[in-house]
N, C-alpha and C. Protein backbone atom coordinates (compact mmCIF):
# COMPACT_ATOMS: atom_id res chain seq x y z
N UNK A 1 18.66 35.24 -45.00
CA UNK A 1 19.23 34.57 -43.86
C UNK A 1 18.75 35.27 -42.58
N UNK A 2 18.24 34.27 -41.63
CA UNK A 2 17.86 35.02 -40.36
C UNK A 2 18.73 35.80 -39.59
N UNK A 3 18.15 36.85 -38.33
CA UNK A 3 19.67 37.72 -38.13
C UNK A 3 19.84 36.70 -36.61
N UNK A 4 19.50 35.95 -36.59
CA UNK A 4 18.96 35.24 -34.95
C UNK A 4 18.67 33.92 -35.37
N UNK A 5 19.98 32.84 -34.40
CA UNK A 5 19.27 31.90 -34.59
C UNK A 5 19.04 31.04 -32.67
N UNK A 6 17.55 30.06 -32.80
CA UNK A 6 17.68 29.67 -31.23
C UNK A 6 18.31 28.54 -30.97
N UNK A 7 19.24 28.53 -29.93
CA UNK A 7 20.43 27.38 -29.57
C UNK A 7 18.99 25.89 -28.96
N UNK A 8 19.42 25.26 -29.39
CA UNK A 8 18.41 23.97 -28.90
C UNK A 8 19.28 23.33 -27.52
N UNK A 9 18.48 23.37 -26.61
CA UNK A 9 18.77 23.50 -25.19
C UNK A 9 18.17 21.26 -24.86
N UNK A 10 19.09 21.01 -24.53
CA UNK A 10 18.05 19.42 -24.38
C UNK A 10 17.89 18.87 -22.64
N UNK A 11 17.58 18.21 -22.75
CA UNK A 11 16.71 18.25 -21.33
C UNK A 11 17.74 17.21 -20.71
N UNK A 12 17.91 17.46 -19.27
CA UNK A 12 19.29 17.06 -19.03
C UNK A 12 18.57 15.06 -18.80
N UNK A 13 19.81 14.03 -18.68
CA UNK A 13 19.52 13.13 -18.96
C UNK A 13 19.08 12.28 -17.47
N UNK A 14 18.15 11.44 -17.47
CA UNK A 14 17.99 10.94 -15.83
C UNK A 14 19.52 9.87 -15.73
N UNK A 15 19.74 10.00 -15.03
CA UNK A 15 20.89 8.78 -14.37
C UNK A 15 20.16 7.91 -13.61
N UNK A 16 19.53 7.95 -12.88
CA UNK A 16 18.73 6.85 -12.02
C UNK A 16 17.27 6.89 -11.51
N UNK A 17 16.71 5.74 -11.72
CA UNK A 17 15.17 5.99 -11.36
C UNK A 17 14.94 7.05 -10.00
N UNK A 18 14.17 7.92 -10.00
CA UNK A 18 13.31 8.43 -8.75
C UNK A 18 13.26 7.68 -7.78
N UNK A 19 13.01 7.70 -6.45
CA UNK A 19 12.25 7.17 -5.39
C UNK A 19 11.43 7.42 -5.33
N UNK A 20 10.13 6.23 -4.84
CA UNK A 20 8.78 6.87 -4.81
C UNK A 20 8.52 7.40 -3.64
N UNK A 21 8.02 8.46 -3.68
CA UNK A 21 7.63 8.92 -2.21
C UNK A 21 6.97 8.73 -1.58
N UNK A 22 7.78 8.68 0.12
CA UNK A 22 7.20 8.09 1.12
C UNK A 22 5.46 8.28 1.18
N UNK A 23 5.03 7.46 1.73
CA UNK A 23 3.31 7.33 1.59
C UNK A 23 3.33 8.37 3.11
N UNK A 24 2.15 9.53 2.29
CA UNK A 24 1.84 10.31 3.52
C UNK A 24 1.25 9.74 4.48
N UNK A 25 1.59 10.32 6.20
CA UNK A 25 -0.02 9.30 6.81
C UNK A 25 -0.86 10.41 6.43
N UNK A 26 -1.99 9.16 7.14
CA UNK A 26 -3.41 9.41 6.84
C UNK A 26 -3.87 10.63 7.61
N UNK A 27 -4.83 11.70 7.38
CA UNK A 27 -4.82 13.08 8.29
C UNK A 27 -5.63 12.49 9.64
N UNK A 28 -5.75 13.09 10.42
CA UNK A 28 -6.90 12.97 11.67
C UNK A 28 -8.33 12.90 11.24
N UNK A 29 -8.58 13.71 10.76
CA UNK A 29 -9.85 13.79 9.77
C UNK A 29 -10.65 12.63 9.13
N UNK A 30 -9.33 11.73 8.23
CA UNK A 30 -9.90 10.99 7.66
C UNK A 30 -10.03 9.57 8.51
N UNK A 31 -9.14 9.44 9.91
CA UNK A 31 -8.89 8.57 10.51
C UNK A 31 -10.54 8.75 11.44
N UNK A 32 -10.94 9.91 11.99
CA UNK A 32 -11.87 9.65 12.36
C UNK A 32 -12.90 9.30 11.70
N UNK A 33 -13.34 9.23 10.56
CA UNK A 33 -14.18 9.08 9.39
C UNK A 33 -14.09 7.71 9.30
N UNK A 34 -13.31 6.83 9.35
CA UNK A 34 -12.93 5.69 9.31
C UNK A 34 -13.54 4.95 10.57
N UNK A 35 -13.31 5.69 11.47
CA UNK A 35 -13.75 5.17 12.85
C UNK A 35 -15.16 5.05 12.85
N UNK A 36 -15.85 6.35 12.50
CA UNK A 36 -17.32 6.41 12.47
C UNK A 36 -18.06 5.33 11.33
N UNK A 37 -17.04 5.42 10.55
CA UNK A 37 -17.86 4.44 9.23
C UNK A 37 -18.18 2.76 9.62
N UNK A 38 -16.60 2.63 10.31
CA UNK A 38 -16.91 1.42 10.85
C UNK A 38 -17.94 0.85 11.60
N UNK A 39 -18.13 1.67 12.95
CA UNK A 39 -18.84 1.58 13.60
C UNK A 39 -20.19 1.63 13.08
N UNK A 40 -20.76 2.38 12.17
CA UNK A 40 -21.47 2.49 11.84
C UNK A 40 -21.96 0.74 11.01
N UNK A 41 -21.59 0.51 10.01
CA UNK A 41 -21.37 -0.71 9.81
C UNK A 41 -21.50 -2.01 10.70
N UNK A 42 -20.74 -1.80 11.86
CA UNK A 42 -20.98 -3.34 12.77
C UNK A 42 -22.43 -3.14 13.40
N UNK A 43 -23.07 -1.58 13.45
CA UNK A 43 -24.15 -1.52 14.42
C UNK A 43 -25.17 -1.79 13.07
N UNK A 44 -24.93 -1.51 11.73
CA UNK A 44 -26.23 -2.17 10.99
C UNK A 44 -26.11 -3.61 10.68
N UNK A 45 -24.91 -4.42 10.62
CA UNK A 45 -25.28 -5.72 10.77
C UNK A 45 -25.78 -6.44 12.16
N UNK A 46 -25.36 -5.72 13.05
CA UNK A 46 -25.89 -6.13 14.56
C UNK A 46 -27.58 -5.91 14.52
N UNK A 47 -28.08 -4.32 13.90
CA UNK A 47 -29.21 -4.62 13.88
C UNK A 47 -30.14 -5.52 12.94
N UNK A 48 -29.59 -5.95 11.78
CA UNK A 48 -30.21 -6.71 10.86
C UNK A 48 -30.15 -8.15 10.93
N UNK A 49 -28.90 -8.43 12.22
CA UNK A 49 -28.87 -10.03 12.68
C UNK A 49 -30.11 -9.92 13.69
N UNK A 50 -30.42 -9.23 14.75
CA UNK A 50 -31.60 -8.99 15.60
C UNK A 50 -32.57 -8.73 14.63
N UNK A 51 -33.02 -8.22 13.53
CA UNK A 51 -34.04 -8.46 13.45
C UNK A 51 -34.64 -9.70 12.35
N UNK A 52 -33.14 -10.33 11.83
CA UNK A 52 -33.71 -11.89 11.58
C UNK A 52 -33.79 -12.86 12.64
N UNK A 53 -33.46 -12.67 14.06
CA UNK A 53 -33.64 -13.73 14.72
C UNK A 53 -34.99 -13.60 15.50
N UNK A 54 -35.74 -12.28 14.88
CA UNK A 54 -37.14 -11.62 15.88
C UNK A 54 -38.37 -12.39 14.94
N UNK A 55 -37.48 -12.23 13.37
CA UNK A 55 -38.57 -12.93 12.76
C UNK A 55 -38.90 -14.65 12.94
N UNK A 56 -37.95 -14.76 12.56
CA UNK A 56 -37.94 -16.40 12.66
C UNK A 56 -38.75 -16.81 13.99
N UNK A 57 -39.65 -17.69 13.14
CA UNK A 57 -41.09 -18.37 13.84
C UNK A 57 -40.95 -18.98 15.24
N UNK A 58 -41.72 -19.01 16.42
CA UNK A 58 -41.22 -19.88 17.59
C UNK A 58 -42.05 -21.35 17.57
N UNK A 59 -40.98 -22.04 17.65
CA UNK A 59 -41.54 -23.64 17.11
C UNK A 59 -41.88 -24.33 18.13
């Protein structure tokens, strides 16, 4: 017979769902990143609309 025995401990019970937590904002960092990306973006379709209207033939 063991001289020790271990008490079984149980994990206490949830009563009610969690809340999800509030959504962090976004850092400065990534907000400027956002800014630059954009921009970046409207200035390569701006340049790729100019240079289909350079190609297209004069009739």
């Amino acid at each position: 017979m063991p001289a020790f025995t271990f008490e079984k401990i149980t994990p206490p019970v949830r009563r009610a769902p969690t809340a999800a937590a509030p959504e962090k904002p976004r850092g400065v960092i990534s907000q400027m990143i956002d800014r630059i990306a954009e921009r970046r973006a409207r200035r390569a379709l701006r340049d790729e609309r100019t240079q289909l209207r350079d190609e297209k033939p004069a009739e």
